[in-house]
Protein backbone atom coordinates (compact mmCIF):
# COMPACT_ATOMS: atom_id res chain seq x y z
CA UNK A 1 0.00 0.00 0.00
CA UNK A 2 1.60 3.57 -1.05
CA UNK A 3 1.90 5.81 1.75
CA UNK A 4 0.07 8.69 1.25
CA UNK A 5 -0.14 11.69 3.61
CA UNK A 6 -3.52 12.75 5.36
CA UNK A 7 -5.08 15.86 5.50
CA UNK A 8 -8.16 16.16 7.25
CA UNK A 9 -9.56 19.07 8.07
CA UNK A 10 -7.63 20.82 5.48
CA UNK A 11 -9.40 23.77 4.05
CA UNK A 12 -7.10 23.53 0.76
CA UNK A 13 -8.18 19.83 0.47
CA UNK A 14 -11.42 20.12 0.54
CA UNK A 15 -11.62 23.08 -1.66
CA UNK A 16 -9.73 21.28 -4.04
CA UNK A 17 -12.08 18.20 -4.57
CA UNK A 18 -14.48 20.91 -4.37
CA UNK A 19 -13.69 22.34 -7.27
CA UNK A 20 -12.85 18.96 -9.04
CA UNK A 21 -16.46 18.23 -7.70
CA UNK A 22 -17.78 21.93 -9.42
CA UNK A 23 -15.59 21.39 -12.82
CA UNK A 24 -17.24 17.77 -14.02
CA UNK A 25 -21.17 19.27 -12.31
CA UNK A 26 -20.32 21.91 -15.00
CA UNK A 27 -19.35 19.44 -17.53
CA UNK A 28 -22.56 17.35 -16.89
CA UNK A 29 -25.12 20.26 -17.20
CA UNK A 30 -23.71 22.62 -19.76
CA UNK A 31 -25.70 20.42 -22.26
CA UNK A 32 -29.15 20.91 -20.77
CA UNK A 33 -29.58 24.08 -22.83
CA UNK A 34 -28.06 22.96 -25.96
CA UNK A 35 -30.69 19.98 -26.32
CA UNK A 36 -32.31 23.21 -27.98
CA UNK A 37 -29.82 24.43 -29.95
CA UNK A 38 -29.33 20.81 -30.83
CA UNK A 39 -32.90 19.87 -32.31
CA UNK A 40 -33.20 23.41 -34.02
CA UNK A 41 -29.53 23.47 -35.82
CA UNK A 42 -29.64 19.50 -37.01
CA UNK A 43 -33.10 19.06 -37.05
CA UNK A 44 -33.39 16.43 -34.64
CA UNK A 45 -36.12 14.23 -34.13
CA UNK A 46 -37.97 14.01 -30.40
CA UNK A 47 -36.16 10.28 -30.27
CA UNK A 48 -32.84 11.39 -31.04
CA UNK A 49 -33.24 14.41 -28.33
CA UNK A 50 -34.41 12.22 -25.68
CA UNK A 51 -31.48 9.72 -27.10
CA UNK A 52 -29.13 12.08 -26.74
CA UNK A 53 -30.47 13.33 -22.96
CA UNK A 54 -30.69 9.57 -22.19
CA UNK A 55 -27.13 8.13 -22.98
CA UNK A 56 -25.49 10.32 -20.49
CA UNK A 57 -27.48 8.60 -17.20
CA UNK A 58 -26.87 4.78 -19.47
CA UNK A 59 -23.09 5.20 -18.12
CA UNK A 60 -23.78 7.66 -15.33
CA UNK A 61 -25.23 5.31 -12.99
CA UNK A 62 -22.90 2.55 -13.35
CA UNK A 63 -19.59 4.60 -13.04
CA UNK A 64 -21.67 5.40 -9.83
CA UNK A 65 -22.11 1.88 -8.75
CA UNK A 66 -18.43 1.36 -9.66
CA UNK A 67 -16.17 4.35 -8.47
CA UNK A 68 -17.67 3.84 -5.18
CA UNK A 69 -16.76 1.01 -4.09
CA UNK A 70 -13.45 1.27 -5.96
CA UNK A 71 -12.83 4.57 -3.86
CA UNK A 72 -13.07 2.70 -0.57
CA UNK A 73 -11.20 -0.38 -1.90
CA UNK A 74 -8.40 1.79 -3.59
CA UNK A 75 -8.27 5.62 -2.15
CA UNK A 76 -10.30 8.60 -3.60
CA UNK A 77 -7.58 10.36 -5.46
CA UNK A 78 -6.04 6.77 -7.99
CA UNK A 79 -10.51 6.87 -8.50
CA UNK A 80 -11.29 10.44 -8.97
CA UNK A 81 -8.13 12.16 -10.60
CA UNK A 82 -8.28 10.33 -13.96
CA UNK A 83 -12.06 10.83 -14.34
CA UNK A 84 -11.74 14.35 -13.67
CA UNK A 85 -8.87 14.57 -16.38
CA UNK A 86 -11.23 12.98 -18.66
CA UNK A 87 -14.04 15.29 -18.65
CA UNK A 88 -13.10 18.01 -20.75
CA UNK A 89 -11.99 15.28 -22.86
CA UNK A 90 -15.88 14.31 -22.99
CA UNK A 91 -16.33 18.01 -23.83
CA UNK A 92 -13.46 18.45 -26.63
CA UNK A 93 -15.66 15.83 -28.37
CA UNK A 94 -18.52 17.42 -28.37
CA UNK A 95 -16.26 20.55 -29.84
CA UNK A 96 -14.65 18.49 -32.90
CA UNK A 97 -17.83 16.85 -33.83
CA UNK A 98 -20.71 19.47 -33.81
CA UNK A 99 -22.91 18.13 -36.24
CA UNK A 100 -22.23 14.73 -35.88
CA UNK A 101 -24.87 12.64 -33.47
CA UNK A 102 -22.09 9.98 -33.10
CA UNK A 103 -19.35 12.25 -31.71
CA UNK A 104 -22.30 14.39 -29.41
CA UNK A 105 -23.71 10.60 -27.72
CA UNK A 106 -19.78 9.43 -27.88
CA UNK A 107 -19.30 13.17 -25.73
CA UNK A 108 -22.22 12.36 -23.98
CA UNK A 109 -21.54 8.68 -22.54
CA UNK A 110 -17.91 9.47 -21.27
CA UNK A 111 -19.46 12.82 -19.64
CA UNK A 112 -21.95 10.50 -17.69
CA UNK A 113 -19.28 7.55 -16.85
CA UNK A 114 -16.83 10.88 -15.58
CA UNK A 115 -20.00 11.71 -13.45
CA UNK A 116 -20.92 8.61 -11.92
CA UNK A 117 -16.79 7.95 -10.60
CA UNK A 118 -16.36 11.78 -9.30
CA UNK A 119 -20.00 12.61 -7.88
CA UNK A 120 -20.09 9.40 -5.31
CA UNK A 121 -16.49 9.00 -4.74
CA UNK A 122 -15.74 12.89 -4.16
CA UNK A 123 -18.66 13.65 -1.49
CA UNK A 124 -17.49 10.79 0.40
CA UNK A 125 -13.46 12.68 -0.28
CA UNK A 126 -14.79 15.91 1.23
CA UNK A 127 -16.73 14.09 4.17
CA UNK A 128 -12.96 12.73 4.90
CA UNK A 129 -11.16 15.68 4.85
CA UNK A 130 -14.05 18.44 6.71
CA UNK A 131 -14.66 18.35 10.50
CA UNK A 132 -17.91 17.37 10.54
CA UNK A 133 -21.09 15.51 8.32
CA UNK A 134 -23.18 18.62 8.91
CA UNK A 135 -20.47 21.32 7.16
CA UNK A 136 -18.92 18.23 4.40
CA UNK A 137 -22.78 17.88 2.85
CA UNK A 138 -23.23 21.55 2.67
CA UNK A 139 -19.76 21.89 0.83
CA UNK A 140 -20.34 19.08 -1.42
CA UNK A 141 -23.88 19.62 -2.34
CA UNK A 142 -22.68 23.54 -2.60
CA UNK A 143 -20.18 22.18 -5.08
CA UNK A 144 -22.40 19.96 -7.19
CA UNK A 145 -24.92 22.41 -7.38
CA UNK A 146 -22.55 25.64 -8.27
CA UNK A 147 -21.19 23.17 -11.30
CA UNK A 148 -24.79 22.27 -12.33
CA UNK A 149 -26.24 25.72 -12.27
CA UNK A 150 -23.68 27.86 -13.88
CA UNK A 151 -22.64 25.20 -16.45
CA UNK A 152 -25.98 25.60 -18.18
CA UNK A 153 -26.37 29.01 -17.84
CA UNK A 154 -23.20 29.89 -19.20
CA UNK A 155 -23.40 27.91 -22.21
CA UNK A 156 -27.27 28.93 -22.50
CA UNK A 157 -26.19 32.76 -22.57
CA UNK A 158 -23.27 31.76 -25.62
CA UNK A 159 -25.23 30.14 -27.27
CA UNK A 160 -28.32 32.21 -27.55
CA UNK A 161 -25.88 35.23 -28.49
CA UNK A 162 -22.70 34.49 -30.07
CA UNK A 163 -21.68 33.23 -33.94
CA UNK A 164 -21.46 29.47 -33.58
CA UNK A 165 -23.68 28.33 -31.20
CA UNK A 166 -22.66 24.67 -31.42
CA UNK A 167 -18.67 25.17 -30.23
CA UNK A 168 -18.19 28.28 -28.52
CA UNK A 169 -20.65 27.46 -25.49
CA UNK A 170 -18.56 24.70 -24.75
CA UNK A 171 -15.46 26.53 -24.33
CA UNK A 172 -15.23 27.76 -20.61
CA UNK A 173 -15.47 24.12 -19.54
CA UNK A 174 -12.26 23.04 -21.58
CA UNK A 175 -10.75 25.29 -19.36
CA UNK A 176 -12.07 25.07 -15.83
CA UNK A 177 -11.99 21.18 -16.24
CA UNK A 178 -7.84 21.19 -17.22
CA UNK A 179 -7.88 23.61 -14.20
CA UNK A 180 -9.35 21.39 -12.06
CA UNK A 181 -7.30 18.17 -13.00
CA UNK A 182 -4.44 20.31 -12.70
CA UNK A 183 -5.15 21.86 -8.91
CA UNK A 184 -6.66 17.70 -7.66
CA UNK A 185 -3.16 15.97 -8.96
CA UNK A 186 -1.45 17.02 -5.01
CA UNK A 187 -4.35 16.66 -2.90
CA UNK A 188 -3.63 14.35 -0.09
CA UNK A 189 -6.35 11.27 0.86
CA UNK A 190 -8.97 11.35 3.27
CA UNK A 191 -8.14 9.76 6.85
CA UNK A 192 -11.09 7.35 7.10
CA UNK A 193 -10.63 5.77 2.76
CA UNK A 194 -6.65 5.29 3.93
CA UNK A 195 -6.89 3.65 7.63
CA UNK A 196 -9.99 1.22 6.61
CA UNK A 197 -8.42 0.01 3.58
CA UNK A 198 -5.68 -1.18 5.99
CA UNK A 199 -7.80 -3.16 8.21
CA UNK A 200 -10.74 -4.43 6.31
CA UNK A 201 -10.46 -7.87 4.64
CA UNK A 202 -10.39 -7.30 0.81
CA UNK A 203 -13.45 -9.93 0.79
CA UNK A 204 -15.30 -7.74 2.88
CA UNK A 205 -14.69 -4.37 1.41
CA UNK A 206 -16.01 -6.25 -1.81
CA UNK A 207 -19.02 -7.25 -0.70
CA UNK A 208 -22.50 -5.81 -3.03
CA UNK A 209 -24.69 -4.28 -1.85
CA UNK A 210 -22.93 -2.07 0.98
CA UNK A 211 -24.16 -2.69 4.42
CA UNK A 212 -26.24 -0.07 4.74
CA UNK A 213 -28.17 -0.09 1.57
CA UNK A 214 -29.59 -3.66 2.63
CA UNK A 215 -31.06 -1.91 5.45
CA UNK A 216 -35.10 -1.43 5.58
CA UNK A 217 -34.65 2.08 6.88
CA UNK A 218 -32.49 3.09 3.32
CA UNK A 219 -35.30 2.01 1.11
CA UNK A 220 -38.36 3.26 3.75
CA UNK A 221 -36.40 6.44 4.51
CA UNK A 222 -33.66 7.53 2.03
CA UNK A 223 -34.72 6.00 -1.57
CA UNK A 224 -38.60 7.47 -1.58
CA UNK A 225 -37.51 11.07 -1.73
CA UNK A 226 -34.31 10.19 -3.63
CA UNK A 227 -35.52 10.81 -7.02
CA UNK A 228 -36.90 14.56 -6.69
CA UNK A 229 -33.33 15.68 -6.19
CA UNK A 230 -32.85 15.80 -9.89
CA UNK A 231 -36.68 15.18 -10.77
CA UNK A 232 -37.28 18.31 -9.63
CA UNK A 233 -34.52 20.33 -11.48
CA UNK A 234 -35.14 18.32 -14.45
CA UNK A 235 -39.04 19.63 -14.45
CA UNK A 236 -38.02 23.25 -14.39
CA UNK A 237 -35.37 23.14 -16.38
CA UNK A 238 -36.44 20.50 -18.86
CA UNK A 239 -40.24 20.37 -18.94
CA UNK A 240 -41.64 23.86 -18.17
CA UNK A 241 -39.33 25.42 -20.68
CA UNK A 242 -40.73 23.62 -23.47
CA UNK A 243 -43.98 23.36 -22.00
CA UNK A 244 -44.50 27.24 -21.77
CA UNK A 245 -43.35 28.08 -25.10
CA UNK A 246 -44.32 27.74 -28.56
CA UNK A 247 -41.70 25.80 -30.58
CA UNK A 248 -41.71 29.41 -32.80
CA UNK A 249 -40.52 31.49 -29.86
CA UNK A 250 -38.75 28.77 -27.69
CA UNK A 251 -35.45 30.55 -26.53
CA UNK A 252 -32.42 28.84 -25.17
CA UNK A 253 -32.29 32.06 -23.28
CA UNK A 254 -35.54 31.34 -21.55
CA UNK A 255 -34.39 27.59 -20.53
CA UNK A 256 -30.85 29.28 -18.85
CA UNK A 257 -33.18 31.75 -16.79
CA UNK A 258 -35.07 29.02 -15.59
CA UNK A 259 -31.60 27.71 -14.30
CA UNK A 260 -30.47 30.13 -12.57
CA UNK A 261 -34.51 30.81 -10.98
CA UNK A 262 -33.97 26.57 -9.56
CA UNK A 263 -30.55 26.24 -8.96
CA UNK A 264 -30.28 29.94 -7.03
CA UNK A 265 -33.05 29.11 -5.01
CA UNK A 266 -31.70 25.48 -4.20
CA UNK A 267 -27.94 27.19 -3.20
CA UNK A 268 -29.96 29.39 -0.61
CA UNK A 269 -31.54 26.79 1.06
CA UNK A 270 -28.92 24.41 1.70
CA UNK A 271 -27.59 25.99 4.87
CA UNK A 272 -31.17 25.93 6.58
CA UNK A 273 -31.05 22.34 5.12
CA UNK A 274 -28.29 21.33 6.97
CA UNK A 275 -29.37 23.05 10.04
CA UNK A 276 -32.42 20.67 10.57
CA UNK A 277 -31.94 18.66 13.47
CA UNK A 278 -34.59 16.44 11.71
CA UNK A 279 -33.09 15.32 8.82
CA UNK A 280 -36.52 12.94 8.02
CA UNK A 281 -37.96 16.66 8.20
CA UNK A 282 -36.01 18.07 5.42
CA UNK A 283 -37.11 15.34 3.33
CA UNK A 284 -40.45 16.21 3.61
CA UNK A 285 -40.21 20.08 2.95
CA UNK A 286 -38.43 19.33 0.23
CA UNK A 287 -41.38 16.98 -1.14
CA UNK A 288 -43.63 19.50 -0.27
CA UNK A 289 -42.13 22.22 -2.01
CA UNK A 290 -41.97 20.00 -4.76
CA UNK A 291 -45.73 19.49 -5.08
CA UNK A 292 -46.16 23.06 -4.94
CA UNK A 293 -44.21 23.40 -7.51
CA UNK A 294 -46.17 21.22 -9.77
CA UNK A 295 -49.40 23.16 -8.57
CA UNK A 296 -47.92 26.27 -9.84
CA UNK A 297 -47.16 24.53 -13.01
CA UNK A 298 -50.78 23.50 -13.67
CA UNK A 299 -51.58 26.97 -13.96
CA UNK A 300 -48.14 28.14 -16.16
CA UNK A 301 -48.67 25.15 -18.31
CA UNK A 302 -52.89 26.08 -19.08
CA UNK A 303 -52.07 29.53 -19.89
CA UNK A 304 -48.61 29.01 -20.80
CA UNK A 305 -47.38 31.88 -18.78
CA UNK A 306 -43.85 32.46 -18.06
CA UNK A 307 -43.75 34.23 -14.73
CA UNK A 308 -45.97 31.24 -13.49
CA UNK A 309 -43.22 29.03 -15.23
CA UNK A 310 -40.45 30.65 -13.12
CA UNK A 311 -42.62 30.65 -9.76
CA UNK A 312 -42.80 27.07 -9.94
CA UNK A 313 -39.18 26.55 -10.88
CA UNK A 314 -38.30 28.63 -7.41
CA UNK A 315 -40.31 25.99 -5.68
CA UNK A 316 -38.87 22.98 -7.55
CA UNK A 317 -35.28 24.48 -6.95
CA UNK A 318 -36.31 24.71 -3.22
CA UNK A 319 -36.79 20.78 -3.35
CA UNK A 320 -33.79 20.24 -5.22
CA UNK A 321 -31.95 21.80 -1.78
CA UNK A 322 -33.44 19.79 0.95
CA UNK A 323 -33.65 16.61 -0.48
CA UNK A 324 -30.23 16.70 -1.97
CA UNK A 325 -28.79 18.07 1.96
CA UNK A 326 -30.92 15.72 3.76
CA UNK A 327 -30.73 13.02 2.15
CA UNK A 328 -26.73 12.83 1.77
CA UNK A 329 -26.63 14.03 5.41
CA UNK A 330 -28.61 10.87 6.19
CA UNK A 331 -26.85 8.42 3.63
CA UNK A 332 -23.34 9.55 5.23
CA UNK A 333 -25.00 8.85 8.85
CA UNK A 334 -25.74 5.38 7.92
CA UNK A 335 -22.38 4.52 5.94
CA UNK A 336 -19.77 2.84 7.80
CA UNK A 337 -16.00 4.73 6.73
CA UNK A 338 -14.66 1.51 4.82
CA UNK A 339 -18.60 1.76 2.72
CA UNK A 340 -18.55 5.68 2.43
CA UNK A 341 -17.77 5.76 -0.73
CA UNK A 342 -19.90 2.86 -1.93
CA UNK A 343 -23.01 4.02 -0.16
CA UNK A 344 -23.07 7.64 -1.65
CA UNK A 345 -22.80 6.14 -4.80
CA UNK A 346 -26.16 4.40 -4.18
CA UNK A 347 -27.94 7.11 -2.85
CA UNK A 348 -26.69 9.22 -6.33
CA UNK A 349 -27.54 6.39 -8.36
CA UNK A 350 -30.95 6.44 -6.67
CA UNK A 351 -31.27 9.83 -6.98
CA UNK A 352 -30.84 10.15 -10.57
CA UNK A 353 -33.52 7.83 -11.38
CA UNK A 354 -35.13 11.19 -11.46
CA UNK A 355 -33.50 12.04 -14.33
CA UNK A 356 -36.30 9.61 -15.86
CA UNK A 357 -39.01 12.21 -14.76
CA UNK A 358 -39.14 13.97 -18.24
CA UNK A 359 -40.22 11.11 -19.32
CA UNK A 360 -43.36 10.53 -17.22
CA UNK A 361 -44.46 13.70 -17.44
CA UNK A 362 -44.58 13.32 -21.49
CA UNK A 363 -46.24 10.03 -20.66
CA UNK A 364 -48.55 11.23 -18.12
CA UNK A 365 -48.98 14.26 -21.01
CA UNK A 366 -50.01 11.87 -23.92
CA UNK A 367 -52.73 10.30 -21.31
CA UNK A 368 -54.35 13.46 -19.43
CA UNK A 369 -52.81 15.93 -21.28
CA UNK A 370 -50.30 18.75 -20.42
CA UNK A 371 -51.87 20.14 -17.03
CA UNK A 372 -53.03 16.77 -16.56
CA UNK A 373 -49.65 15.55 -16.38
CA UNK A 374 -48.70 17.90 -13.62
CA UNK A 375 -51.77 16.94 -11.82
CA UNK A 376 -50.76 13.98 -11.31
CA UNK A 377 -47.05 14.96 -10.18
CA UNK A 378 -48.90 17.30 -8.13
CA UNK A 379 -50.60 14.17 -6.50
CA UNK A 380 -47.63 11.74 -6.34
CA UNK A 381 -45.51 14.09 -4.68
CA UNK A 382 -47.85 14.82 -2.12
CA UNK A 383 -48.44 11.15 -1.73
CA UNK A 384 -44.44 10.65 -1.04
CA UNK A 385 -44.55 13.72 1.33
CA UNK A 386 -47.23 12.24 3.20
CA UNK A 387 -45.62 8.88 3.63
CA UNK A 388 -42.17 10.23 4.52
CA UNK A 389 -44.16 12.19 7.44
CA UNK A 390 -46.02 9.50 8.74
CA UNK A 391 -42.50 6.99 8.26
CA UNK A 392 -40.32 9.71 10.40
CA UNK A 393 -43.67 10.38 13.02
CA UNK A 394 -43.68 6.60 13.44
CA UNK A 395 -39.35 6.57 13.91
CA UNK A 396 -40.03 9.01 16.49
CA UNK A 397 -43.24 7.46 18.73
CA UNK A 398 -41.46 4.33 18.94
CA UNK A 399 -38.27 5.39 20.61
CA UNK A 400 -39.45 8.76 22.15
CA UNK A 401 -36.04 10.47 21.04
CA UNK A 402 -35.29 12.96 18.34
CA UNK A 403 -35.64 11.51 14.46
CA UNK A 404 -31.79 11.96 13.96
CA UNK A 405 -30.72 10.03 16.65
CA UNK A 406 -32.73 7.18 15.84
CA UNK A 407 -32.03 7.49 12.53
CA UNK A 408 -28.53 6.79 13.38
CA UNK A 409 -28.56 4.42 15.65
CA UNK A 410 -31.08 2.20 13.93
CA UNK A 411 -29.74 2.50 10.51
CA UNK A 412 -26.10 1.27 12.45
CA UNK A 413 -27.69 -1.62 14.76
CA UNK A 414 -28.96 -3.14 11.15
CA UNK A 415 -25.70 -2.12 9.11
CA UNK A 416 -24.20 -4.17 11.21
CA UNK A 417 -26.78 -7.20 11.39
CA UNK A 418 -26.28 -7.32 7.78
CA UNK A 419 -23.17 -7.14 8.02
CA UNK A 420 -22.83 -10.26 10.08
């Protein structure tokens, strides 16, 4: 085993990975906008657009599944450095072939496998080298969400104003992503990945699924709210833009303002996220602002208003913040140090199933229509919220002690069981 020297509680660490963390988020997003530019400039089909938003979470989710586990079994930096190296290499694709639907989905696929390594294996990096759970989610869902809010919007804003709108918005990120490579190469290990690779039995550290992820209380507690992290984002960025606006006046412009409205309001409310002493609680604000959301969007998709549009996208973006805080502040409760990595990964992997809401609502659309649809988001939303209140009421009336602390102390007393 190399020897590598430990720095936790380093505030150059941390902001390093950080801004590995913020480089490949920016990567990822930046082509949320250009699905626009895309379908207008080479008169793309619906299929090939959804193909094309599609392919990226086809290798996202298993580069999640693997560079988790490979993180604890191997360190975070031999995991994350090369991946982060290789994003703007997923970008410089998507620069030499800007008309060609192979080279874009090529682009695509390596920017999802880049994003399923760095995402799960990074957060658990940061957790290592900050002095507490509490201030290492803030900084890492701060990170994520800084990459996947400005990404878009910068390349939204290029695109909607400059020459050639199929190369230039993709510019900045060749940059910040060498940048980042260059600045993550030194950064020392995390205390926790180092000391449990020492001690754990390779057998054990190999063993699928992590401990706590065969737990009831991950997939009665975590995994329900999971998906409206990026289910939520992906309606206001993905749906309501589209759904607001004739294809005649449909503006790239309009789908990077609805960026900034989600992501802007899901930044502000991550410190109050990670505040709750509840974390069960944030969960269900987070649901609930989520159904409001689609409430407001019943309205701005019937009169196809655009104010209404970006009212519900501040309530989505709300969503986006406490579910993403809470439920990686409760997913690095449960994870044991030698599973960190591994266990982050799942609760990404499950959290990008939402990713997959586009695709509902269209189907929900072709059924009840387009306020239909959001109806019955509106209604499954609130369902979820409901249960997730009633789950954490019932944590708390059978112990008589505050929802975090039981949520810890259960979610340990059965890693372990299964674990045994």
């Amino acid at each position: 085993m190399v020897s590598t020297t430990v720095a936790r509680r380093s505030p150059r660490a941390w902001m390093r990975i950080a801004f590995a963390m913020f480089a490949v988020g920016w990567g990822a997003n930046q082509f949320s906008p250009m699905l626009i530019v895309y379908r207008h400039e080479l008169r793309l089909t619906a299929g090939e657009v959804a193909g094309l938003f599609l392919v990226y979470a086809l290798t996202l989710i298993p580069g999640l599944l693997i560079g988790g586990p490979a993180s604890d079994r191997f360190g975070r930096r031999p995991v994350v450095w090369p991946f982060v190296a290789l994003s703007p290499l997923a970008t410089l694709l998507l620069v030499l072939g800007p008309r060609s639907l192979a080279m874009i989905a090529v682009g695509r696929a390596l920017a999802g496998l880049c994003s399923g390594v760095v995402f799960g294996a990074a957060t658990a990096w940061v957790q290592e080298v900050s002095p507490d759970e509490g201030l290492s989610v803030r900084r890492s869902a701060l990170a994520l969400t800084g990459g996947f809010g400005l990404g878009p919007v910068v390349a939204a804003g290029l695109a909607q104003w400059v020459s050639d709108p199929l190369v230039v918005p993709y510019l900045p990120h060749l940059v910040i992503g060498a940048a980042a490579a260059a600045v993550l190469a030194g950064t020392p290990e995390g205390a926790a990945s180092r000391s449990s690779a020492r001690v754990r039995p390779v057998a054990t550290a190999r063993r699928w699924p992590p401990a706590a992820v065969r737990t009831r209380q991950f997939w009665l507690a975590v995994a329900p709210g999971s998906p409206l992290v990026f289910g939520s984002v992906a309606l206001a960025i993905v749906v309501l833009p589209e759904e607001v606006t004739s294809a005649r006046t449909l503006s790239v412009g309009f789908a990077g303002l609805m960026t900034v409205v989600s992501f802007a309001a899901g930044v502000a409310v991550q410190p109050f996220a990670r505040r709750l002493h509840h974390m069960l609680a944030g969960v269900v604000a987070g649901l609930v602002c989520a159904a409001a959301g689609c409430a407001v969007g019943i309205a701005a998709v019937a009169s196809a208003d655009r104010v209404l549009a970006g009212v519900a996208a501040v309530f989505l973006g709300l969503a986006y913040g406490l579910c993403l805080v809470s439920g990686l502040r409760q997913a690095e409760h449960m994870a044991s140090p030698d599973e960190r990595g591994a266990v982050i990964a799942c609760y990404y992997a499950v959290a990008y199933l939402g990713f997959a809401v586009p695709y509902l609502a269209a189907g929900l659309g072709a059924l009840a229509g387009k306020s239909g649809a959001f109806v019955a988001l509106t209604a499954i939303i609130a369902a979820l919220a409901l249960w997730t209140a009633g789950y954490a009421a019932s944590l708390r009336r059978s112990s008589g002690q505050p929802e975090g602390d039981v949520i810890v102390r259960w979610s340990r007393r059965n890693r372990d069981s299964v674990s045994r």
